[in-house]
N, C-alpha and C. Protein backbone atom coordinates (compact mmCIF):
# COMPACT_ATOMS: atom_id res chain seq x y z
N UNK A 1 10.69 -59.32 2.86
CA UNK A 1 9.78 -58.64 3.76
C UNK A 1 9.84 -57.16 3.46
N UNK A 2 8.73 -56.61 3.56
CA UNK A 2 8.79 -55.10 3.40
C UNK A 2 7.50 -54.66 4.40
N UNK A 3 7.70 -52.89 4.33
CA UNK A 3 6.51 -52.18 5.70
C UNK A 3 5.37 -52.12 4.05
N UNK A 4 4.58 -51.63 4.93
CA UNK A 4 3.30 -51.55 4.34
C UNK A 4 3.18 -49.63 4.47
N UNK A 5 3.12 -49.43 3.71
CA UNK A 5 3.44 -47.52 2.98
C UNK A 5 2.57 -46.62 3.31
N UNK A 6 0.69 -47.39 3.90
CA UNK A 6 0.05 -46.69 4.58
C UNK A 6 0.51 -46.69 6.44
N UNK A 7 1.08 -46.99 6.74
CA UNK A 7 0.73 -47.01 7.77
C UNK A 7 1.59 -46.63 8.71
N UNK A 8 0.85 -45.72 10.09
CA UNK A 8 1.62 -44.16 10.49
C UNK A 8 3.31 -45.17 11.03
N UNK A 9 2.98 -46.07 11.23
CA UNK A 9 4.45 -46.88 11.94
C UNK A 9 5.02 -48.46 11.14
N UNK A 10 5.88 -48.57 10.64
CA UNK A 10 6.04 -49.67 9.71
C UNK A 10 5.38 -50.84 9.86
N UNK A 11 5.14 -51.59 9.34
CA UNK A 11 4.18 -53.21 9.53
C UNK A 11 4.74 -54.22 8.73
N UNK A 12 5.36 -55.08 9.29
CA UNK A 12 5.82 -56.15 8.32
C UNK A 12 4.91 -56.70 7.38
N UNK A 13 5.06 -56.77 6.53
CA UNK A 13 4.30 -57.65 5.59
C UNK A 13 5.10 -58.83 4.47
N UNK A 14 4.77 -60.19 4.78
CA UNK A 14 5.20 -61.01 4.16
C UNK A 14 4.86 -61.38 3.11
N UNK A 15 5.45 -60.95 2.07
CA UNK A 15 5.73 -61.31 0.13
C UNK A 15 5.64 -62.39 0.28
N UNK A 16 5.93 -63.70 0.92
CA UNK A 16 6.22 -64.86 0.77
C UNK A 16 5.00 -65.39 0.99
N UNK A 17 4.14 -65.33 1.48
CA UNK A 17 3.05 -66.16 1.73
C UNK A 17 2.02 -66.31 0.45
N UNK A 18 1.30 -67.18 0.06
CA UNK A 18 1.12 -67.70 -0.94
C UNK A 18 -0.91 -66.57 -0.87
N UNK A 19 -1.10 -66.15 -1.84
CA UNK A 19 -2.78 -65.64 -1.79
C UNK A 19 -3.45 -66.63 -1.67
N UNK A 20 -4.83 -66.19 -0.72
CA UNK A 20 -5.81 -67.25 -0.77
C UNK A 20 -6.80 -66.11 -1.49
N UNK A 21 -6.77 -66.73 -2.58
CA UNK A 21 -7.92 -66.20 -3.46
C UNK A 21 -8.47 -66.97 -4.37
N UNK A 22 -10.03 -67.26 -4.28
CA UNK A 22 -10.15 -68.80 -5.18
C UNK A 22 -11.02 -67.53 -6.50
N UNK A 23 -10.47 -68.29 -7.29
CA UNK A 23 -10.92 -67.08 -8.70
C UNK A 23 -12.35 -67.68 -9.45
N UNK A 24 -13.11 -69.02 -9.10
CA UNK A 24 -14.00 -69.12 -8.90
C UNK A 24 -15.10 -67.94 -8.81
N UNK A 25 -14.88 -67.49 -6.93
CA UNK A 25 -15.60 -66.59 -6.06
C UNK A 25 -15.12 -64.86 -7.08
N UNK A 26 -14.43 -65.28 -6.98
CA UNK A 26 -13.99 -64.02 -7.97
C UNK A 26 -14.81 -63.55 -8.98
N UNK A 27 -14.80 -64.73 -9.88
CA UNK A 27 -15.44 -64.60 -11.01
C UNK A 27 -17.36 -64.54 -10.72
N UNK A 28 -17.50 -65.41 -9.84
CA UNK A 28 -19.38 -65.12 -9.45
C UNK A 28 -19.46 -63.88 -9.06
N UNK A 29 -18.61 -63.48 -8.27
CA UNK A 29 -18.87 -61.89 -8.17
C UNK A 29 -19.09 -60.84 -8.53
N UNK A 30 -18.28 -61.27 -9.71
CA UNK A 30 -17.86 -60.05 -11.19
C UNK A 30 -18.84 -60.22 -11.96
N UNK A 31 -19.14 -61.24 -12.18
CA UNK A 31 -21.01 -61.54 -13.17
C UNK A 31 -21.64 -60.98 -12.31
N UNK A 32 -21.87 -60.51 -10.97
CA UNK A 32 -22.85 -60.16 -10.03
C UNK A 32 -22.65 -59.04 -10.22
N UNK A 33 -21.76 -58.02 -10.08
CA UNK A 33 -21.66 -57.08 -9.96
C UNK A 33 -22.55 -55.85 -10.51
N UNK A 34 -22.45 -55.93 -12.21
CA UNK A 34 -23.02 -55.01 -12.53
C UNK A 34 -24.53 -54.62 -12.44
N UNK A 35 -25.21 -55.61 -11.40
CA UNK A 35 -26.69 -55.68 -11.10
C UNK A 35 -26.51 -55.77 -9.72
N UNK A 36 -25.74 -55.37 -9.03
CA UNK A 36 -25.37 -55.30 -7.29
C UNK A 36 -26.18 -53.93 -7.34
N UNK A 37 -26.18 -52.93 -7.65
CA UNK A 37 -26.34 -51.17 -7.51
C UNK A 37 -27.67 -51.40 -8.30
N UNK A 38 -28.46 -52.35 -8.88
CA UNK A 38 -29.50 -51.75 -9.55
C UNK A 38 -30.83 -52.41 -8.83
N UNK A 39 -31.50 -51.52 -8.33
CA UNK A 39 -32.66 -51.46 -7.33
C UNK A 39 -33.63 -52.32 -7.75
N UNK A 40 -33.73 -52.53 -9.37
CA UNK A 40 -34.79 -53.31 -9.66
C UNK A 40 -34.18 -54.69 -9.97
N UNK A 41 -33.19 -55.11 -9.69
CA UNK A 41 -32.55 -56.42 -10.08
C UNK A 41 -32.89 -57.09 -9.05
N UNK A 42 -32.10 -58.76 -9.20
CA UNK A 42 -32.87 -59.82 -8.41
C UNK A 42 -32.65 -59.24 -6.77
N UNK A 43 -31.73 -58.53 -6.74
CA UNK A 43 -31.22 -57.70 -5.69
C UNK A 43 -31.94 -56.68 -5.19
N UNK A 44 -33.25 -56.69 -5.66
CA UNK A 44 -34.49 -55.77 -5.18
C UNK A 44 -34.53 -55.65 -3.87
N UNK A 45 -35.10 -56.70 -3.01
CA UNK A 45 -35.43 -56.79 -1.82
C UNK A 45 -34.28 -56.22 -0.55
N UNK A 46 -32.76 -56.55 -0.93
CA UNK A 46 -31.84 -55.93 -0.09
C UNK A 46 -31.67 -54.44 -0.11
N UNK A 47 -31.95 -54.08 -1.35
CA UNK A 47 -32.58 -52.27 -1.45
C UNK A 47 -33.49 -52.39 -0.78
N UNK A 48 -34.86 -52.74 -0.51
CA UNK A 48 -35.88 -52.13 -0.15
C UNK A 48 -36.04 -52.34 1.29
N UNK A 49 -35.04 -53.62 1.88
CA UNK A 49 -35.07 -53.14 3.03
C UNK A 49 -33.92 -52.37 3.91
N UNK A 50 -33.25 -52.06 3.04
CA UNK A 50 -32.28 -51.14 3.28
C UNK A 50 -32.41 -49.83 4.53
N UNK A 51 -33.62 -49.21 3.75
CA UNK A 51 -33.99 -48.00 5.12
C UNK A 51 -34.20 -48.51 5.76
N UNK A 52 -35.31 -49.31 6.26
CA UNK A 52 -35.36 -49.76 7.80
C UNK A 52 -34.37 -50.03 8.75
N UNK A 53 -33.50 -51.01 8.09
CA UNK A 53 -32.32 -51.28 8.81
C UNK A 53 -31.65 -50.03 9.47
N UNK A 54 -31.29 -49.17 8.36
CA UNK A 54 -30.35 -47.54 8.33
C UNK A 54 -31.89 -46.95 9.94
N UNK A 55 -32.79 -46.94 9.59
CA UNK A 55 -33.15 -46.42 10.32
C UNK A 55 -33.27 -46.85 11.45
N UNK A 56 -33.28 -48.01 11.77
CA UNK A 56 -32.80 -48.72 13.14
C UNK A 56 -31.90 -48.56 13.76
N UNK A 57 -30.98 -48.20 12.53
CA UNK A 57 -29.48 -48.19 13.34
C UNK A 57 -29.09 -46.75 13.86
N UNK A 58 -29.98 -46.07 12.99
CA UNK A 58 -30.13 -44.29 13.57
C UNK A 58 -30.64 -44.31 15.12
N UNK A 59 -31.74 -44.84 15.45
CA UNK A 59 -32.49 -44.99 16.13
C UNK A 59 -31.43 -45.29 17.77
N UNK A 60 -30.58 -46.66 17.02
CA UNK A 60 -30.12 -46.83 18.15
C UNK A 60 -29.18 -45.70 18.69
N UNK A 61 -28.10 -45.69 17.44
CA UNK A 61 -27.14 -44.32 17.68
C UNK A 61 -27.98 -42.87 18.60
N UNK A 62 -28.82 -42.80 18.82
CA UNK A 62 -29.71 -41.61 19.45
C UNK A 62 -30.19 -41.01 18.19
N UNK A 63 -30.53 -41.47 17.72
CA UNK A 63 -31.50 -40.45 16.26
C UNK A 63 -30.97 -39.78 15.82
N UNK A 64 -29.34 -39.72 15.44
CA UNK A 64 -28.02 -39.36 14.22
C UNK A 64 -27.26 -39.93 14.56
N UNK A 65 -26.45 -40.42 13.02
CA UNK A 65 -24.89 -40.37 12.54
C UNK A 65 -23.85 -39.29 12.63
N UNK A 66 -24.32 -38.55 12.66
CA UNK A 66 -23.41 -37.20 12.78
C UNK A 66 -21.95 -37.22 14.03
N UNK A 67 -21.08 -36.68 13.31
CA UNK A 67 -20.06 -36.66 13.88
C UNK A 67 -19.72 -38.07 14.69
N UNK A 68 -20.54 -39.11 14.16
CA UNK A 68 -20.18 -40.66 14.75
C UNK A 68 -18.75 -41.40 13.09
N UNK A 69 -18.12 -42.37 13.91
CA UNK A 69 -17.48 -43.22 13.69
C UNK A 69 -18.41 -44.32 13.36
N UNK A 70 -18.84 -45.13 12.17
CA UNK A 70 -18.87 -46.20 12.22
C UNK A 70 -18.37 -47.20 11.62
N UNK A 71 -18.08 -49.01 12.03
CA UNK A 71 -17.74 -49.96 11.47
C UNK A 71 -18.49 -50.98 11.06
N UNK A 72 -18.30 -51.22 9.96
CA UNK A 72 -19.83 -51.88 9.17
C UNK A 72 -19.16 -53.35 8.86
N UNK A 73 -19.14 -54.04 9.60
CA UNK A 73 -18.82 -55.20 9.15
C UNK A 73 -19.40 -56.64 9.13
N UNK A 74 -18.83 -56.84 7.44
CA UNK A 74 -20.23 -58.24 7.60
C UNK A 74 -21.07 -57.44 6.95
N UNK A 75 -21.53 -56.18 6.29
CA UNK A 75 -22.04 -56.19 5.33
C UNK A 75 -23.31 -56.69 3.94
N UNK A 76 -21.37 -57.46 3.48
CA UNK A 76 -21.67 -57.68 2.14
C UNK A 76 -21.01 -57.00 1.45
N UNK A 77 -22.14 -56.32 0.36
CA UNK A 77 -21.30 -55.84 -0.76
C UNK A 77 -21.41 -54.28 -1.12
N UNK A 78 -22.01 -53.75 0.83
CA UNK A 78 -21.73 -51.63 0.83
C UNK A 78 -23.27 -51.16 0.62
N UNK A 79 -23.96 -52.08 0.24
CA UNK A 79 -25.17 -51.33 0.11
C UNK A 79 -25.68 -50.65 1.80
N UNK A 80 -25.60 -51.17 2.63
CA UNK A 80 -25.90 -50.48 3.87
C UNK A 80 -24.72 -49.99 4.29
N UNK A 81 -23.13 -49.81 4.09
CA UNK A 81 -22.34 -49.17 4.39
C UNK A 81 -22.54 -47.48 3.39
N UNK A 82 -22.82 -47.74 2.27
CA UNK A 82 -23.13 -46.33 1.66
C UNK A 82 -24.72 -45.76 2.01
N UNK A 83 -25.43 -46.33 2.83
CA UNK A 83 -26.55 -45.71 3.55
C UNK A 83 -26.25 -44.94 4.24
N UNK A 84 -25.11 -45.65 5.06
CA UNK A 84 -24.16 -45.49 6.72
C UNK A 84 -24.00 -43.43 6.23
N UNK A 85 -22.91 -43.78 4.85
CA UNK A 85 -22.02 -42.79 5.04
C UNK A 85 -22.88 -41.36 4.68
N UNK A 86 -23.77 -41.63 3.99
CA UNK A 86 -24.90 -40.36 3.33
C UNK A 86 -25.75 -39.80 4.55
N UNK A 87 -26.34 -40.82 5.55
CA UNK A 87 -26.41 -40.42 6.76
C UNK A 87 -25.72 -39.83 7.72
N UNK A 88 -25.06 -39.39 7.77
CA UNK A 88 -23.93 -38.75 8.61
C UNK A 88 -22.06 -39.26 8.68
């Protein structure tokens, strides 16, 4: 057992437990990847509706990000979390 090195108060963390990582998912990912960031790939449409969303979510926040906290979860794979962060 050992603490975990980020964090402000120690946290156990157990070495012993076995990873659940199926390298499968791994691997579809990693073929995905280098066409995740490119706007005109099959991945078009999650770019393009990208602003709307960002701007909905402005909308709700009172019409800025600024000086807000947010948690983006559930996602995916950051394309609307790096909207998040350029917005405020």
């Amino acid at each position: 057992m050992s603490t975990s090195p980020s964090a402000s108060s120690p946290v156990p963390v157990d070495s012993s437990t076995a990873a659940n990582v199926d390298q499968a998912e791994l691997d579809k990912f990693q073929a995905l990847a280098s066409r995740w960031w490119d706007p005109d790939s099959e991945f078009k449409p999650l770019h393009d509706i990208n602003p709307l969303r960002l701007e909905w979510i402005v909308q709700q926040a009172g019409g800025s990000l600024s000086g807000l906290n947010v948690v983006d979860v559930g996602c995916g794979g950051g394309i609307l979390t790096e909207a998040l962060a350029k917005a405020g």
